[in-house]
Protein backbone atom coordinates (compact mmCIF):
# COMPACT_ATOMS: atom_id res chain seq x y z
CA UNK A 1 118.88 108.12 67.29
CA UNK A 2 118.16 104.55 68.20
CA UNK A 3 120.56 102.29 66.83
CA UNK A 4 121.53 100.76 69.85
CA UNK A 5 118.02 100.00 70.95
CA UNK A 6 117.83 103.43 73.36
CA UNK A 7 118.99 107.29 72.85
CA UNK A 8 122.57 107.29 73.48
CA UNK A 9 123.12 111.27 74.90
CA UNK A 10 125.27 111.87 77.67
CA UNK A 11 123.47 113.52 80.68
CA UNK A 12 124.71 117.32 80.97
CA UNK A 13 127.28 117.41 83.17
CA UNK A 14 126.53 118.81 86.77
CA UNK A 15 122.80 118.16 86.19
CA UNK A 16 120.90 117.03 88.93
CA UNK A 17 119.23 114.09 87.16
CA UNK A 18 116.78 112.74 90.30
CA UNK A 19 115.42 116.21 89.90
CA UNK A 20 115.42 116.05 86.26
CA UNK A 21 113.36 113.07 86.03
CA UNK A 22 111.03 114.21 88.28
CA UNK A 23 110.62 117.59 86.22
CA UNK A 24 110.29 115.80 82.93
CA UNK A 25 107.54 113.78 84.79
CA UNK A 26 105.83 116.40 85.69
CA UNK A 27 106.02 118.77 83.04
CA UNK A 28 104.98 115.71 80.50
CA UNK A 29 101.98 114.39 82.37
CA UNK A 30 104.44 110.97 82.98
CA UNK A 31 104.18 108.40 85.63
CA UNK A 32 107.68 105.73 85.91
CA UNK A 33 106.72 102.33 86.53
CA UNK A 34 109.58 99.34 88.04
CA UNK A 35 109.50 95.97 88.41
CA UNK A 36 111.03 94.77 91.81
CA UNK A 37 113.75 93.45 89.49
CA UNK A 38 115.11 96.43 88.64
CA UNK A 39 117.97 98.17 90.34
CA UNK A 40 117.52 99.94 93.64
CA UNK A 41 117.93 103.46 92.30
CA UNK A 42 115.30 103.03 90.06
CA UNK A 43 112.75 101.40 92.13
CA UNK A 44 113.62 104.60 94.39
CA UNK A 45 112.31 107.16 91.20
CA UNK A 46 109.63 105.08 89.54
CA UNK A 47 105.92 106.36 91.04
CA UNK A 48 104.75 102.90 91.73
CA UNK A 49 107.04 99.40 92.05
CA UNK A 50 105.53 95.87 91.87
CA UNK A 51 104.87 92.62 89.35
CA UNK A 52 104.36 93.53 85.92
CA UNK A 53 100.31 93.02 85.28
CA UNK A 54 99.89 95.24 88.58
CA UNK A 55 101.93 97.80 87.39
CA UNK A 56 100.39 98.20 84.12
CA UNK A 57 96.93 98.11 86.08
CA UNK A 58 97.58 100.71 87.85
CA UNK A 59 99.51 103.05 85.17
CA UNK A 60 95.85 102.73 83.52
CA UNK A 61 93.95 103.72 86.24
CA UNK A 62 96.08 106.99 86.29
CA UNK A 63 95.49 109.96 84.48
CA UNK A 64 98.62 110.04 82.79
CA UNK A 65 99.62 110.99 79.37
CA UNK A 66 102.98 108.80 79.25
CA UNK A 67 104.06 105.79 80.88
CA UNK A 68 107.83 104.80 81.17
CA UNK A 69 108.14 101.25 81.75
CA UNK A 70 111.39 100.17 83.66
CA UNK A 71 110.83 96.64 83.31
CA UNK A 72 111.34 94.65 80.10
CA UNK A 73 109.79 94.33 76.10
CA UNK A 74 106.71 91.81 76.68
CA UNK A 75 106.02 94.41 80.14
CA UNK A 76 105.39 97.65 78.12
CA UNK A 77 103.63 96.25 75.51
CA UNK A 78 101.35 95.12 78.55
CA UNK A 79 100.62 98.33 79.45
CA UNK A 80 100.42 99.19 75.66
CA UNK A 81 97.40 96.92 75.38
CA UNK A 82 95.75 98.13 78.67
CA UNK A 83 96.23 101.85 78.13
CA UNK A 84 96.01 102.06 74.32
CA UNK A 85 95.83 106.01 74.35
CA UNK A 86 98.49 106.71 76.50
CA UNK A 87 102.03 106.87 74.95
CA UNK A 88 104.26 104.02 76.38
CA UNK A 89 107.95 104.07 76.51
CA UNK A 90 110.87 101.38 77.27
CA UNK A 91 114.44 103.22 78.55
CA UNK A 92 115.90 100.17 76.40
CA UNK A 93 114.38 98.22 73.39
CA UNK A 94 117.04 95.59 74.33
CA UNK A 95 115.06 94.72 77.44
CA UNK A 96 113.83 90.96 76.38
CA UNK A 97 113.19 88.56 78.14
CA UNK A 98 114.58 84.93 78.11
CA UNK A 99 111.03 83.40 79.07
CA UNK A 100 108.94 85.17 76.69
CA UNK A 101 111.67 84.69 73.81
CA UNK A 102 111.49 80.51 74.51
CA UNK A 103 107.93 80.78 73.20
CA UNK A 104 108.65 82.10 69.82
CA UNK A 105 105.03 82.74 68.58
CA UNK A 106 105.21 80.49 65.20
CA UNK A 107 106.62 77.51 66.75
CA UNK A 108 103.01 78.08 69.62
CA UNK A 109 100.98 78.50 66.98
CA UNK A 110 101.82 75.04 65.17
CA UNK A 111 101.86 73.36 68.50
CA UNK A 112 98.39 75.03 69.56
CA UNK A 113 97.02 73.73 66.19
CA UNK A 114 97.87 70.17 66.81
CA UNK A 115 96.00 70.41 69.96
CA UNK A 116 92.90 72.20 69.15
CA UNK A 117 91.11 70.24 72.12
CA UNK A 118 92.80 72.06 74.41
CA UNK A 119 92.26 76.00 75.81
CA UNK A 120 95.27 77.40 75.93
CA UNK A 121 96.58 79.58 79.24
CA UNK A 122 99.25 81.82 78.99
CA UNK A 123 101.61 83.49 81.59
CA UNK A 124 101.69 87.21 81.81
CA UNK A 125 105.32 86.57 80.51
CA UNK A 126 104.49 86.56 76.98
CA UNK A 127 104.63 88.53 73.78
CA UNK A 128 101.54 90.35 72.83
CA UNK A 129 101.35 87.65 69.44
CA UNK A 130 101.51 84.52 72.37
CA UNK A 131 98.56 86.61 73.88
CA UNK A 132 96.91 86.68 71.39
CA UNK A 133 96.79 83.15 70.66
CA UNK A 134 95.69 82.21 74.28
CA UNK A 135 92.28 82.32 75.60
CA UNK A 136 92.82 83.22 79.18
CA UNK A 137 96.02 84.50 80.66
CA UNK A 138 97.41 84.58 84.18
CA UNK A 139 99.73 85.36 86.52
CA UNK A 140 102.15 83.31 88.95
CA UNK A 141 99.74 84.72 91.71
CA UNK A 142 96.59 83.93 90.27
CA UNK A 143 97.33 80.88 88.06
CA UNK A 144 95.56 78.21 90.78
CA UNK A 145 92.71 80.26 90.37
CA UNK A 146 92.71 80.57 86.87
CA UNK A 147 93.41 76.83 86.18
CA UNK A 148 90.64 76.02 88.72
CA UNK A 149 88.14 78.12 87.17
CA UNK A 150 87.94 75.65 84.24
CA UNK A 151 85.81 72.45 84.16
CA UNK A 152 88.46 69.30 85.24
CA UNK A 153 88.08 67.77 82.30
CA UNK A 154 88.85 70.35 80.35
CA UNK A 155 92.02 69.85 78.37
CA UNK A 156 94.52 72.87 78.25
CA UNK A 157 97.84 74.30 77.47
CA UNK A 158 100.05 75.97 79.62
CA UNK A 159 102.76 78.44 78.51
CA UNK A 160 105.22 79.00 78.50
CA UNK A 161 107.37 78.57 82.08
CA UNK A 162 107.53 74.59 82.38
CA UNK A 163 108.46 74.71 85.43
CA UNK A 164 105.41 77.16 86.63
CA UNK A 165 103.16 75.36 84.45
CA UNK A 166 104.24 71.69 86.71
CA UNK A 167 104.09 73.67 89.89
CA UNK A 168 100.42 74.58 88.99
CA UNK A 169 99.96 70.94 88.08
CA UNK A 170 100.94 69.47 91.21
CA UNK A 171 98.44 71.67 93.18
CA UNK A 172 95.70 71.61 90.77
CA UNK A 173 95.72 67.58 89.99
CA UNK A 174 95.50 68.38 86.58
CA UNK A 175 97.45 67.14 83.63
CA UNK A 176 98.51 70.41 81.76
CA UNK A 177 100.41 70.24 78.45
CA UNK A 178 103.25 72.35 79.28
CA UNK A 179 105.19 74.44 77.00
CA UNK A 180 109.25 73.74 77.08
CA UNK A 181 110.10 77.39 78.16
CA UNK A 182 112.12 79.01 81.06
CA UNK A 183 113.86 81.78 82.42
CA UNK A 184 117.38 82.35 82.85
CA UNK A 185 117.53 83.79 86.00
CA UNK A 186 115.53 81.25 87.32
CA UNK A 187 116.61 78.24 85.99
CA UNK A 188 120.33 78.43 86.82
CA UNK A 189 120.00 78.71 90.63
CA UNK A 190 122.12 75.54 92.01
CA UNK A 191 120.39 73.47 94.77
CA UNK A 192 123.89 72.92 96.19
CA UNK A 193 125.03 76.32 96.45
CA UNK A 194 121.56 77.10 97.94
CA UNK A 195 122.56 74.64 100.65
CA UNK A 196 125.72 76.09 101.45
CA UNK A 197 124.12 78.99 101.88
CA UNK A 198 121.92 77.20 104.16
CA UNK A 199 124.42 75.02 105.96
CA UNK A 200 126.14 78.32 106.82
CA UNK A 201 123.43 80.44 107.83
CA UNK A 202 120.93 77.10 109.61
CA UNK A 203 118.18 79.16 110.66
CA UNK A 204 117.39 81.15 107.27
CA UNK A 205 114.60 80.33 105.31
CA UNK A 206 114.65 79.40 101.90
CA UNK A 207 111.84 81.05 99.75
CA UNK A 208 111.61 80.54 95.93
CA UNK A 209 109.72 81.92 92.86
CA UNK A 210 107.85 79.03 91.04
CA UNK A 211 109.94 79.41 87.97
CA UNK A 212 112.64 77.75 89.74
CA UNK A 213 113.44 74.50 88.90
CA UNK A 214 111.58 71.20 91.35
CA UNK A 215 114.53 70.54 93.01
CA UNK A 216 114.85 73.89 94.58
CA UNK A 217 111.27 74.24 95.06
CA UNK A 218 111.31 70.87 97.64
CA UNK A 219 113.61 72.13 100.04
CA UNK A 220 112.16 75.78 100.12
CA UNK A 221 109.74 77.04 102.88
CA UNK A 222 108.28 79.16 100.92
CA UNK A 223 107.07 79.47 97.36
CA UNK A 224 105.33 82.78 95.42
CA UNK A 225 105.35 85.07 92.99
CA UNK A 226 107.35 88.45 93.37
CA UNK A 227 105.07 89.92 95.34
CA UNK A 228 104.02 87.24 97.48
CA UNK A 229 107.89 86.46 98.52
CA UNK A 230 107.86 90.13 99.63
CA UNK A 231 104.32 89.82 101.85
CA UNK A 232 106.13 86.64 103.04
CA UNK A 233 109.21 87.87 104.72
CA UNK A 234 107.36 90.88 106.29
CA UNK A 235 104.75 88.99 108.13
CA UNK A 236 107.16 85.57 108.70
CA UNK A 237 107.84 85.77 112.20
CA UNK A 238 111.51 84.66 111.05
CA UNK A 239 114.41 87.25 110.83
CA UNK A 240 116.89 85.58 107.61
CA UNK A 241 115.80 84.33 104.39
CA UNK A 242 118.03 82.64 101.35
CA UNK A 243 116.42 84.34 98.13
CA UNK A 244 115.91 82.34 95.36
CA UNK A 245 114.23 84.78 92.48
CA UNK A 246 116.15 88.01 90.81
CA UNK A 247 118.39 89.76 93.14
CA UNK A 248 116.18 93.13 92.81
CA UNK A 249 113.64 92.26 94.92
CA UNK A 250 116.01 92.69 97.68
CA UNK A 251 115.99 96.13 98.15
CA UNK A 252 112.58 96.28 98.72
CA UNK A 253 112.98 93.44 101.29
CA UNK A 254 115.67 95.12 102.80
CA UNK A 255 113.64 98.24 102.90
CA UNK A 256 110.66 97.09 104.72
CA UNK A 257 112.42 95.00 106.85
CA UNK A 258 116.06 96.53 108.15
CA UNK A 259 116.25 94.49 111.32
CA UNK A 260 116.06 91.18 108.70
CA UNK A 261 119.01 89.28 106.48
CA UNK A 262 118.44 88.32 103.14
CA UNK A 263 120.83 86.03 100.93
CA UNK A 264 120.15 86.34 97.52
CA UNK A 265 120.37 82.35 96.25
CA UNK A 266 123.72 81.92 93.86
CA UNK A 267 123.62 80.52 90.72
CA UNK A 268 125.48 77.37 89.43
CA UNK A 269 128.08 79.43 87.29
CA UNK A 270 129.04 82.25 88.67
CA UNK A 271 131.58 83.77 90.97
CA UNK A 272 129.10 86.25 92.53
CA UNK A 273 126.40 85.52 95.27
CA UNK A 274 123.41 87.07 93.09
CA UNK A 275 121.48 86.00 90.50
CA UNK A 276 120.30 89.17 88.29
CA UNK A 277 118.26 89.57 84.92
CA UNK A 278 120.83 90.90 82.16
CA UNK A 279 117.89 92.66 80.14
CA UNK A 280 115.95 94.18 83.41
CA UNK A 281 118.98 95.72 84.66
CA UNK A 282 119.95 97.46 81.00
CA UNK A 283 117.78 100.35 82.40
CA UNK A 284 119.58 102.91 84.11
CA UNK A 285 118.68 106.25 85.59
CA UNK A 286 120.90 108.29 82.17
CA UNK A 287 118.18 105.96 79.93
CA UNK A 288 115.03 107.01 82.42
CA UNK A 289 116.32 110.89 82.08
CA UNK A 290 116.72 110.81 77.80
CA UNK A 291 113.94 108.43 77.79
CA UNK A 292 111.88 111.22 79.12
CA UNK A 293 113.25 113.95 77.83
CA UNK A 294 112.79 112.37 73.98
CA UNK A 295 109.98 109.87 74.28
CA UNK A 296 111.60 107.52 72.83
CA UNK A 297 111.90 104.03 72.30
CA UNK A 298 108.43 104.19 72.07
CA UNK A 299 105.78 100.92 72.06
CA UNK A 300 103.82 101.10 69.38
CA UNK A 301 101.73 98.12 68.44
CA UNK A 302 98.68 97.31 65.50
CA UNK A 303 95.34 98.17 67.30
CA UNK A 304 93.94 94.36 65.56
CA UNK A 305 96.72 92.54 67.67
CA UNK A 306 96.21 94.94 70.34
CA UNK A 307 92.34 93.85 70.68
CA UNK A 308 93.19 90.19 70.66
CA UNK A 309 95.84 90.55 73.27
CA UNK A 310 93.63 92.21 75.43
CA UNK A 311 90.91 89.39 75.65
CA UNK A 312 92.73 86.94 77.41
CA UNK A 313 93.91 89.73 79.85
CA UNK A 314 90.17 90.98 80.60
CA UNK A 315 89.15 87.35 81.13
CA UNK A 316 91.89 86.67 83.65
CA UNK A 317 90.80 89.65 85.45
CA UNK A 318 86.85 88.49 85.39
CA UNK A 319 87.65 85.83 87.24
């Protein structure tokens, strides 16, 4: 039923399938959680939208009996590891992600081994095995704070987004040993398309997620996480903003601000004006509805790794 990674049924024809989901949600105790990269129409469905740590926060602080995750692999198994009785599902097991996959977890665990001097701090935006090798996690909203929580001479490891990890070095003053990973979406804005943008639209501000490369970083206004791009716009005085993070997190721009413009920044290769995640946007409101309806793909993880995942997580959140 899942050889191509998610439950390949067509929808019955004529069905109503906004009102489906919502009646398989209800009658199965199931809340829908989306990351602001997803597409609009799911971000319209899900019961609560945001960054991936909040979302599985809040999924545990619910009463529910099954989460669906429309988000991607390394998200779910998140909210696996905080909610380890409630069933967890993924509308597509293809859902990876580019920056957790450049940290493959054998490769970390030789390079944390020659550096066993060093505490190692891990973004959100890893597999639960990468977790489970790090001793405090955070996220791109919280990683000052969790950098500046340790003594300064205290050596450490950042992984795996290099260029989050030197973005968190240049405002800390510390000297992090950064892991060589990336992600797609971010790293292939261009600076000189962004400028075109700008050049044609001179009173937008450019605002950037810290995974994007230095060189866009410099001439942006702005830079934060997911969330704090989206707090940005809607208290910024200003009324157009060039976009540089996935293209989703548009529609809830465009949402709480209609009387605003938003470009979404363009990528180097590309004939289109976006920038979007291949694996977050695999999930579609047909997946959501058989997703549901089957509970299945389901994330199921060993309750060992589960444990040691989880410590890093609880420490971050101490803090």
């Amino acid at each position: 039923m899942l050889e191509k990674g998610y439950i390949d049924k067509p929808v019955p024809e004529g069905i109503d399938i906004i009102k489906a989901i919502r009646n398989l949600c209800k009658d199965k105790n199931a809340v829908i959680l989306a990351h602001f990269y997803q597409d609009g129409d799911v971000q319209d469905i899900a019961d609560f939208v945001g960054d991936s740590l909040d979302l599985s926060r809040k999924a545990a602080e619910t009463t529910a009996d099954i989460i669906v995750f429309a988000g991607v692999h390394f998200m779910a198994e998140t909210a696996k590891i905080l909610s380890p009785d409630k069933k967890v599902l993924l509308p597509d097991l293809n859902a990876g992600c580019s920056l957790a996959d450049s940290c493959p977890t054998e490769d970390f665990a030789a390079f944390k081994a020659r550096n066993t001097d060093h505490i190692v701090v891990s973004y959100v935006n890893t597999t639960a095995e990468v977790k489970a090798l790090s001793d405090i996690c955070c996220t791109s909203t919280n990683a000052v704070k969790v950098v500046e929580s340790l003594p300064k001479d205290q050596k450490i490891i950042f992984a795996p987004d290099r260029n989050l990890g030197n973005y968190i070095n240049s405002l800390t003053n510390r000297d992090m040993l950064v892991w060589d990973g990336a992600c797609h979406v971010h790293e292939e804005f261009s600076l000189e398309r962004i400028l075109e943008v700008k050049k044609e639209n001179p009173e937008a501000k450019i605002i950037c997620h810290p995974e994007c490369q230095k060189p866009v970083q410099i001439v942006s206004d702005f830079i934060g996480s997911t969330s704090a791009l989206l707090k940005y716009v809607t208290e910024d005085p200003g009324n157009s903003y060039i976009v540089a993070t996935e293209s989703g997190i548009l529609h809830q721009m465009r949402k709480a601000n209609p009387d605003k413009t938003f470009f979404p920044a363009p990528p180097a290769d590309s004939t289109c004006a976006c920038n979007d995640c291949k694996y977050m946007k695999l999930h579609t409101l047909e997946k959501l509805y058989n997703c549901l309806k089957y509970e299945l793909p389901e994330i199921e993880m060993d309750e060992e790794l589960r444990l040691e995942a989880e410590i890093p997580i609880r420490r971050m959140l101490a803090i």
